[in-house]
Protein backbone atom coordinates (compact mmCIF):
# COMPACT_ATOMS: atom_id res chain seq x y z
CA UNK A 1 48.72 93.06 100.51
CA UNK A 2 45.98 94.82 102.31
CA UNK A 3 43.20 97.46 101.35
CA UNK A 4 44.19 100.01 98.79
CA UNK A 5 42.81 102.84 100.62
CA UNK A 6 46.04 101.53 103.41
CA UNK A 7 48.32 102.14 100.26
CA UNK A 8 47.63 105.05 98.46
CA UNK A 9 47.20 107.54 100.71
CA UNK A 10 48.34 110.19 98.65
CA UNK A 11 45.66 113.60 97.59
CA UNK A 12 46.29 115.39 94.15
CA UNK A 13 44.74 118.41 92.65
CA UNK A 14 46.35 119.52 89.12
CA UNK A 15 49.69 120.81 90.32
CA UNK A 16 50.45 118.39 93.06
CA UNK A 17 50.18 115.96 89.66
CA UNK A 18 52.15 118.30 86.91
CA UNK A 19 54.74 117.93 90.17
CA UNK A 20 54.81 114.27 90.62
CA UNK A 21 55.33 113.50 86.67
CA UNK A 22 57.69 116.50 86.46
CA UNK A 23 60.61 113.62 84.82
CA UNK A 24 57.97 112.19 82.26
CA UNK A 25 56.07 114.50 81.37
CA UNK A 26 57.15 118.30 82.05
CA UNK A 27 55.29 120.46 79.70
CA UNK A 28 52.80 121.85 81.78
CA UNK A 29 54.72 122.75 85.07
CA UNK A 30 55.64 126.33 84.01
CA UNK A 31 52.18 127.25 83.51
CA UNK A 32 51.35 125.75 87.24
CA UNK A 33 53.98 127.44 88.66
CA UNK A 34 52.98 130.78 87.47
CA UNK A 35 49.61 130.15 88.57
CA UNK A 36 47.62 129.57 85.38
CA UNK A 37 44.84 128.82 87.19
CA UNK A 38 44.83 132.22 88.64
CA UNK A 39 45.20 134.23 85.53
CA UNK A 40 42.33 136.13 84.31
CA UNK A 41 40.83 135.29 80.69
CA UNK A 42 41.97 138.61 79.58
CA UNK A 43 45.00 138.83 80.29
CA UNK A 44 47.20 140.78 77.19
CA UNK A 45 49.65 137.47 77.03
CA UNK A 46 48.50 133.96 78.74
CA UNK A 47 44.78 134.92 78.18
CA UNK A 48 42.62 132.98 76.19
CA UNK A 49 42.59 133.53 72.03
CA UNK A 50 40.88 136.75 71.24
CA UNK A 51 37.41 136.74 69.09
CA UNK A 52 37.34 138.67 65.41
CA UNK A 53 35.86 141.55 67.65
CA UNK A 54 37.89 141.70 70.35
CA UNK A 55 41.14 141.83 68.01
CA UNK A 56 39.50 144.79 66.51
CA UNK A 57 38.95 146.46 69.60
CA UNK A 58 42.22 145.53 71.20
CA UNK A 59 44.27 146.63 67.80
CA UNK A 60 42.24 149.87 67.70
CA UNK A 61 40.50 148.95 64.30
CA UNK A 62 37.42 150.35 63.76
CA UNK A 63 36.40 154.21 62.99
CA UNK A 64 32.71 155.19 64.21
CA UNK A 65 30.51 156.79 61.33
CA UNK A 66 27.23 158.51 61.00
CA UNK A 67 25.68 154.80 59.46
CA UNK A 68 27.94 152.52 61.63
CA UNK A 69 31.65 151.18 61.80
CA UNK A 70 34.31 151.26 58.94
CA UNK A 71 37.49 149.50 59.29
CA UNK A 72 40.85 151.00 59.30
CA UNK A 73 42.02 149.23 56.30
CA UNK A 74 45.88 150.08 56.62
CA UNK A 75 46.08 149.80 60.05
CA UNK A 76 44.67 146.26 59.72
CA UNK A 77 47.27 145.20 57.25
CA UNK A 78 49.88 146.26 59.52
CA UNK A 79 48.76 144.37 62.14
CA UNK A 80 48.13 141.35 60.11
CA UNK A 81 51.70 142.17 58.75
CA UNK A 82 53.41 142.09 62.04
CA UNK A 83 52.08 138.52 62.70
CA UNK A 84 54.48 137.61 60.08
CA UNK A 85 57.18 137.88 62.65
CA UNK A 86 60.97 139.22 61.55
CA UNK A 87 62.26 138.12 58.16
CA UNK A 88 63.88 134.54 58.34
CA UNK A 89 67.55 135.91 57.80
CA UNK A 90 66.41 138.03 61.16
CA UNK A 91 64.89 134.97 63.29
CA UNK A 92 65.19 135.65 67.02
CA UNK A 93 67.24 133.17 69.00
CA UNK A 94 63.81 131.33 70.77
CA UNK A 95 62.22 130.94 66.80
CA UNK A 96 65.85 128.92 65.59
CA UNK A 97 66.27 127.11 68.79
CA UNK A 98 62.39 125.70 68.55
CA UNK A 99 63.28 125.26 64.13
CA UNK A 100 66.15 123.19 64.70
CA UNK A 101 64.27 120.91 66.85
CA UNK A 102 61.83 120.82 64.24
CA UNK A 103 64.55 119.86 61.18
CA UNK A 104 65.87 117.31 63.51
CA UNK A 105 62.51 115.84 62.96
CA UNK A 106 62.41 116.54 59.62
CA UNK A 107 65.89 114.91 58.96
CA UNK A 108 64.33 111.48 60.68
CA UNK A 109 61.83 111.65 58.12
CA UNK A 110 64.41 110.43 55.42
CA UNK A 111 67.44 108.83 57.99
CA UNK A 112 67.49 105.01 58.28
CA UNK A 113 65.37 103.88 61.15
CA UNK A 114 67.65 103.57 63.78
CA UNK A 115 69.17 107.35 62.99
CA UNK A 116 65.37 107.90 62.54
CA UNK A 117 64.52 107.12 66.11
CA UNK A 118 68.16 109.14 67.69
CA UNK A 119 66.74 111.94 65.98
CA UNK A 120 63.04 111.84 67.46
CA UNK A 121 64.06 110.95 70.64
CA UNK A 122 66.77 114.16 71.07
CA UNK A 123 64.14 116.27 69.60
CA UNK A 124 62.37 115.28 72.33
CA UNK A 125 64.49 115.76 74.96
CA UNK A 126 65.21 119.23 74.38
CA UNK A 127 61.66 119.57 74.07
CA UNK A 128 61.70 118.65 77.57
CA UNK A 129 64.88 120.58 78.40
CA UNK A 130 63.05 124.12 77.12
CA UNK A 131 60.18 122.90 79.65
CA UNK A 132 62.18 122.24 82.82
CA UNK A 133 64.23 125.62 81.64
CA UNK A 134 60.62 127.47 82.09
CA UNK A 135 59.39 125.56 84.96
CA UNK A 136 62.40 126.56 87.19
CA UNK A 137 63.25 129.78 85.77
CA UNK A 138 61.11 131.65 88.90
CA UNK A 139 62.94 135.07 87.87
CA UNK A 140 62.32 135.08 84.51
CA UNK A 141 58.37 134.34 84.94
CA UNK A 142 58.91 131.05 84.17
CA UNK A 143 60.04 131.20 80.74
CA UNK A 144 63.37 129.66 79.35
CA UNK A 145 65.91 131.53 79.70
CA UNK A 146 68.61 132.71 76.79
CA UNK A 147 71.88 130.38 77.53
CA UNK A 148 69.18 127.30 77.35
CA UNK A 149 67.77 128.79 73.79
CA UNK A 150 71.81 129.47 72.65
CA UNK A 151 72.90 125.89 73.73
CA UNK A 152 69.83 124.21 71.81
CA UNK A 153 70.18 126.49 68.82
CA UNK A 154 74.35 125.30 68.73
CA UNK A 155 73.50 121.57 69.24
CA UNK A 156 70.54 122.09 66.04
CA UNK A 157 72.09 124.43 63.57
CA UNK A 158 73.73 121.92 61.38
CA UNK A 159 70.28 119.48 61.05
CA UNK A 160 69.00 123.59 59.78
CA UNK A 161 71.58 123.48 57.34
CA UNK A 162 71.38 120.24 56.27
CA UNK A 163 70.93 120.55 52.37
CA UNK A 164 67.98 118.29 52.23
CA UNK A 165 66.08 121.18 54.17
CA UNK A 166 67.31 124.23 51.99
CA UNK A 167 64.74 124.07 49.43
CA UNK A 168 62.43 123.77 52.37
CA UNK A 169 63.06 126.92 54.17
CA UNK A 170 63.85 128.93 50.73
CA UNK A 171 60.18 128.43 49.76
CA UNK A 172 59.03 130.92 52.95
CA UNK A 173 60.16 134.42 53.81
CA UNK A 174 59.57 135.14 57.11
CA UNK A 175 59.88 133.26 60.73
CA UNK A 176 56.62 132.52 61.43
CA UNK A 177 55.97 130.79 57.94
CA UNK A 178 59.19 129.28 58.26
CA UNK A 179 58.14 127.40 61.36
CA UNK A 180 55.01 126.51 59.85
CA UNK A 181 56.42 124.63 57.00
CA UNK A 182 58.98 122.78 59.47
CA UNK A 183 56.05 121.70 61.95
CA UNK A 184 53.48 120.73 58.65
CA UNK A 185 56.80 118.74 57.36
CA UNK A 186 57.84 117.29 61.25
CA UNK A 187 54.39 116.54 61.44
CA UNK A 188 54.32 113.46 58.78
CA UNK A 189 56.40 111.71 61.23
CA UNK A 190 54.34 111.62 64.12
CA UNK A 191 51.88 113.70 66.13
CA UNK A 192 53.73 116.92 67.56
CA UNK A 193 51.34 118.67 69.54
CA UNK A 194 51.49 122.28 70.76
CA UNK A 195 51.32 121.27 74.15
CA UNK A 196 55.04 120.51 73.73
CA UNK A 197 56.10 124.33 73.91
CA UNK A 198 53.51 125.95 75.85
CA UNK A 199 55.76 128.64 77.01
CA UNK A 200 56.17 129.87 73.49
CA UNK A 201 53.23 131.65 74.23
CA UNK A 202 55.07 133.79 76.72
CA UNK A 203 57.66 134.80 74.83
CA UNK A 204 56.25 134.90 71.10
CA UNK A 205 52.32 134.96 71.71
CA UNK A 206 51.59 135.35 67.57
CA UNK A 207 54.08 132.75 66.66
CA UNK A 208 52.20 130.48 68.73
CA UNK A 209 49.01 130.86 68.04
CA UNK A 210 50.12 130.52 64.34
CA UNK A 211 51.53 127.29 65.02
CA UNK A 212 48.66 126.38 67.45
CA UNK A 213 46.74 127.43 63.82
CA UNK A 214 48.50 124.66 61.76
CA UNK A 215 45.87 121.77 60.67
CA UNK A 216 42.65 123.49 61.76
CA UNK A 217 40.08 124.57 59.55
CA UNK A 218 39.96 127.92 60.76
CA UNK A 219 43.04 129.90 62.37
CA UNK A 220 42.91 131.92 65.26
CA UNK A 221 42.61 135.57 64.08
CA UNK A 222 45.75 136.79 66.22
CA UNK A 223 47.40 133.95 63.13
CA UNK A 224 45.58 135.18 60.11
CA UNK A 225 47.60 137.26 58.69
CA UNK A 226 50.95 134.44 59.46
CA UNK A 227 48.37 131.67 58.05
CA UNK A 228 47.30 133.59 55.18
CA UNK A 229 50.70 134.06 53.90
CA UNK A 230 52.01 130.53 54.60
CA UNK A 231 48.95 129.56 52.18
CA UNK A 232 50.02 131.95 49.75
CA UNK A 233 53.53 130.74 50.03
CA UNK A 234 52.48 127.24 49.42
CA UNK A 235 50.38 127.96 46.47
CA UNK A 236 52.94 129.76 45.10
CA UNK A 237 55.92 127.57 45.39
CA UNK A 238 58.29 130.44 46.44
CA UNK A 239 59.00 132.77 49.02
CA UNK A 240 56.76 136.11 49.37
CA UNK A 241 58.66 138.63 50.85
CA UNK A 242 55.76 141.36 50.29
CA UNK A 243 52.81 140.32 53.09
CA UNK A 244 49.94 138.37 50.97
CA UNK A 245 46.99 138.96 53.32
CA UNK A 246 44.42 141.42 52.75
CA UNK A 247 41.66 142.20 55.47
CA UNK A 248 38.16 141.86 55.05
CA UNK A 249 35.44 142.56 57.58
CA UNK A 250 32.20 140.47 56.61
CA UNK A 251 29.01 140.03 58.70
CA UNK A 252 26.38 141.89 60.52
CA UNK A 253 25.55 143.80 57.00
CA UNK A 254 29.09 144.79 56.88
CA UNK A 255 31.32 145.00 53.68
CA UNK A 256 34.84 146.01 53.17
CA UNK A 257 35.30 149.62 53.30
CA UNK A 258 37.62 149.91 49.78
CA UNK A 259 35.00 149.07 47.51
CA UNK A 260 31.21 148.81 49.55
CA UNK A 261 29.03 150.11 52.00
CA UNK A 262 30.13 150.78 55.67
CA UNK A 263 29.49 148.40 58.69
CA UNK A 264 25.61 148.68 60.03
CA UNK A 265 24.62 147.78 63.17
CA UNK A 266 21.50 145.68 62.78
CA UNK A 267 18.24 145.55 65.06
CA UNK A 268 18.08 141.71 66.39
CA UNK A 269 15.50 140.50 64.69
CA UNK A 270 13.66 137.41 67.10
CA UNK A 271 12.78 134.85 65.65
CA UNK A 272 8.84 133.25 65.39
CA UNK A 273 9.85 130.07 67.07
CA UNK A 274 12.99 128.39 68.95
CA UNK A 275 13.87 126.33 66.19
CA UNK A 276 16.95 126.67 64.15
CA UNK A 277 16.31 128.83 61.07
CA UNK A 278 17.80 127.36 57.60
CA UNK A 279 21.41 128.06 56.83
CA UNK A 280 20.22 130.14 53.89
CA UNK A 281 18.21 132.60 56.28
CA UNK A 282 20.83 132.26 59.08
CA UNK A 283 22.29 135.87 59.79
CA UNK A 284 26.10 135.75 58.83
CA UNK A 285 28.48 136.19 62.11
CA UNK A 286 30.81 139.05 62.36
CA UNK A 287 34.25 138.02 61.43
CA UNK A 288 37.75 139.80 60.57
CA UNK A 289 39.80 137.71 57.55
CA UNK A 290 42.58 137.72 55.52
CA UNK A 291 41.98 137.49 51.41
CA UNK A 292 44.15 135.60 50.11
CA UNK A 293 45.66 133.90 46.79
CA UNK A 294 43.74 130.00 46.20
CA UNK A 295 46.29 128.91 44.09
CA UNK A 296 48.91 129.41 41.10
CA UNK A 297 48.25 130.67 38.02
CA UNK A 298 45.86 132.43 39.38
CA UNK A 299 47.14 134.71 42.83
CA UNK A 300 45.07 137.37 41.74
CA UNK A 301 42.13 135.79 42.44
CA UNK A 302 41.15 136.46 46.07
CA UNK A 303 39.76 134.44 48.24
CA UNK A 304 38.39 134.25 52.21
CA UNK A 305 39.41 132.24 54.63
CA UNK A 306 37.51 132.01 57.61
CA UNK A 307 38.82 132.98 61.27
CA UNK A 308 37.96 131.09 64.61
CA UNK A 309 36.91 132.44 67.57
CA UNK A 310 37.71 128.94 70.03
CA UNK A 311 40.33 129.83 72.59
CA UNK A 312 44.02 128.20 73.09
């Protein structure tokens, strides 16, 4: 047989390998083509998740006083209220392609095994399909393009009608809760990563970081206002078509500017020695958060929920 180094002859860096298992495994091609590695951090759509400060800074947030910062209260719900996304009667045509794959999951949840499996295994194929779409769709950046969205949306509408899923999708208002509920429920089937629809990020950057939220402990804060009303939603049992997130800015002596003090700027105080003071002394990090409901009967009661700053 000879010496493997006769054989394999063959170099590969990361795209030269996204090419070579384009049939398997094409999720990640797009982003190779476009030249992900070439992107800069910041960049307003394929750059990495924004921290609690830079979403203030980027969404204009923050007034300057004579004492420190204040928050623009109203501003901030908006912006927390746009990540909501269009009403579900309203969905645009990428969020109902990308649900029906979802219910066809769903469905296979409750279908005998062997309708079980036909219903996985189409799901994901046109997972796949959306990927090739955006990997050789050069003039549209890379990103799939309508007819592909309108063909998988006609193929899935009837598993998004199926009855078993109506009291589902009636419990949630708007699209981005929508497709959080249909990802939690797709979900008990079987892992269903992110990394499936990467270009969603291209076309609907808060949808997916709201999905890219689902199952961590803390959501990204361009999601907080989508996760904080999917929570709500869930508590409550019923849809909420009024937004249920209200900011509050917490950390570095700050308060929230309704009912407390303004935001201070603190002198860094060193301290003594290198070690790790205790979490009772430890000085609170700046973070932005939705307040909202913990659970039914009482949705009055607010309460935080924290906001990560990790990239995705």
């Amino acid at each position: 047989m000879g010496h493997p180094a006769g054989r394999f002859r063959r170099r590969f860096d990361l795209r030269r390998l996204a090419e070579s298992m384009k049939d398997p495994w094409p999720f990640a091609l797009h982003a190779l083509r476009r030249g992900h590695l070439d992107v800069p951090l910041d960049h307003p759509t394929w750059g990495m998740a924004l921290s609690s400060e830079a979403f203030l800074r980027r969404h204009d947030l923050l007034d300057a006083t004579d004492t420190g910062w204040r928050v623009r209260e109203a501003r901030a719900e908006a912006v927390l209220a746009a990540q909501l996304g269009a009403p579900w009667r309203e969905a645009p045509l990428h969020a109902r392609a990308l649900a029906g794959l979802l219910a066809l999951r769903v469905l296979a949840l409750t279908a005998p095994t062997a309708e079980a499996e036909r219903l996985k295994r189409r799901a994901l194929a046109l997972l796949g399909t959306l990927a090739r779409a955006a990997a050789d769709h050069k003039a549209g950046d890379y990103l799939p393009p309508a007819v592909v969205f309108i063909q998988i949306q006609r193929e899935t509408e009837p598993a998004l009608r199926a009855e078993a899923l109506a009291p589902l999708l009636a419990g949630h208002a708007y699209t981005a809760t929508v497709l959080l509920r249909l990802l939690a429920e797709a979900r008990e089937g079987g892992v269903l990563p992110p990394a499936l629809f990467t270009w969603l990020k291209g076309v609907d950057r808060p949808l997916w970081y709201a999905l890219n939220s689902l199952g961590r402990r803390m959501p990204f804060v361009e999601a907080a206002g989508a996760i904080a009303h999917y929570r709500a939603e869930r508590a409550a049992g019923f849809a909420r078509p009024a937004p249920a997130s209200t900011p509050r800015w917490t950390g570095c002596g700050g308060r929230s500017s309704r009912s407390r003090p303004p935001i201070r700027n603190p002198t860094p105080r060193p301290h003594p020695t290198p070690s790790r003071p205790p979490a009772s002394r430890r000085p609170e990090p700046c973070s932005f958060s939705p307040v909202v409901p913990r659970s039914p009967p009482c949705l009055s009661c607010p309460a935080p929920w924290p906001v990560s700053r990790r990239s995705g």
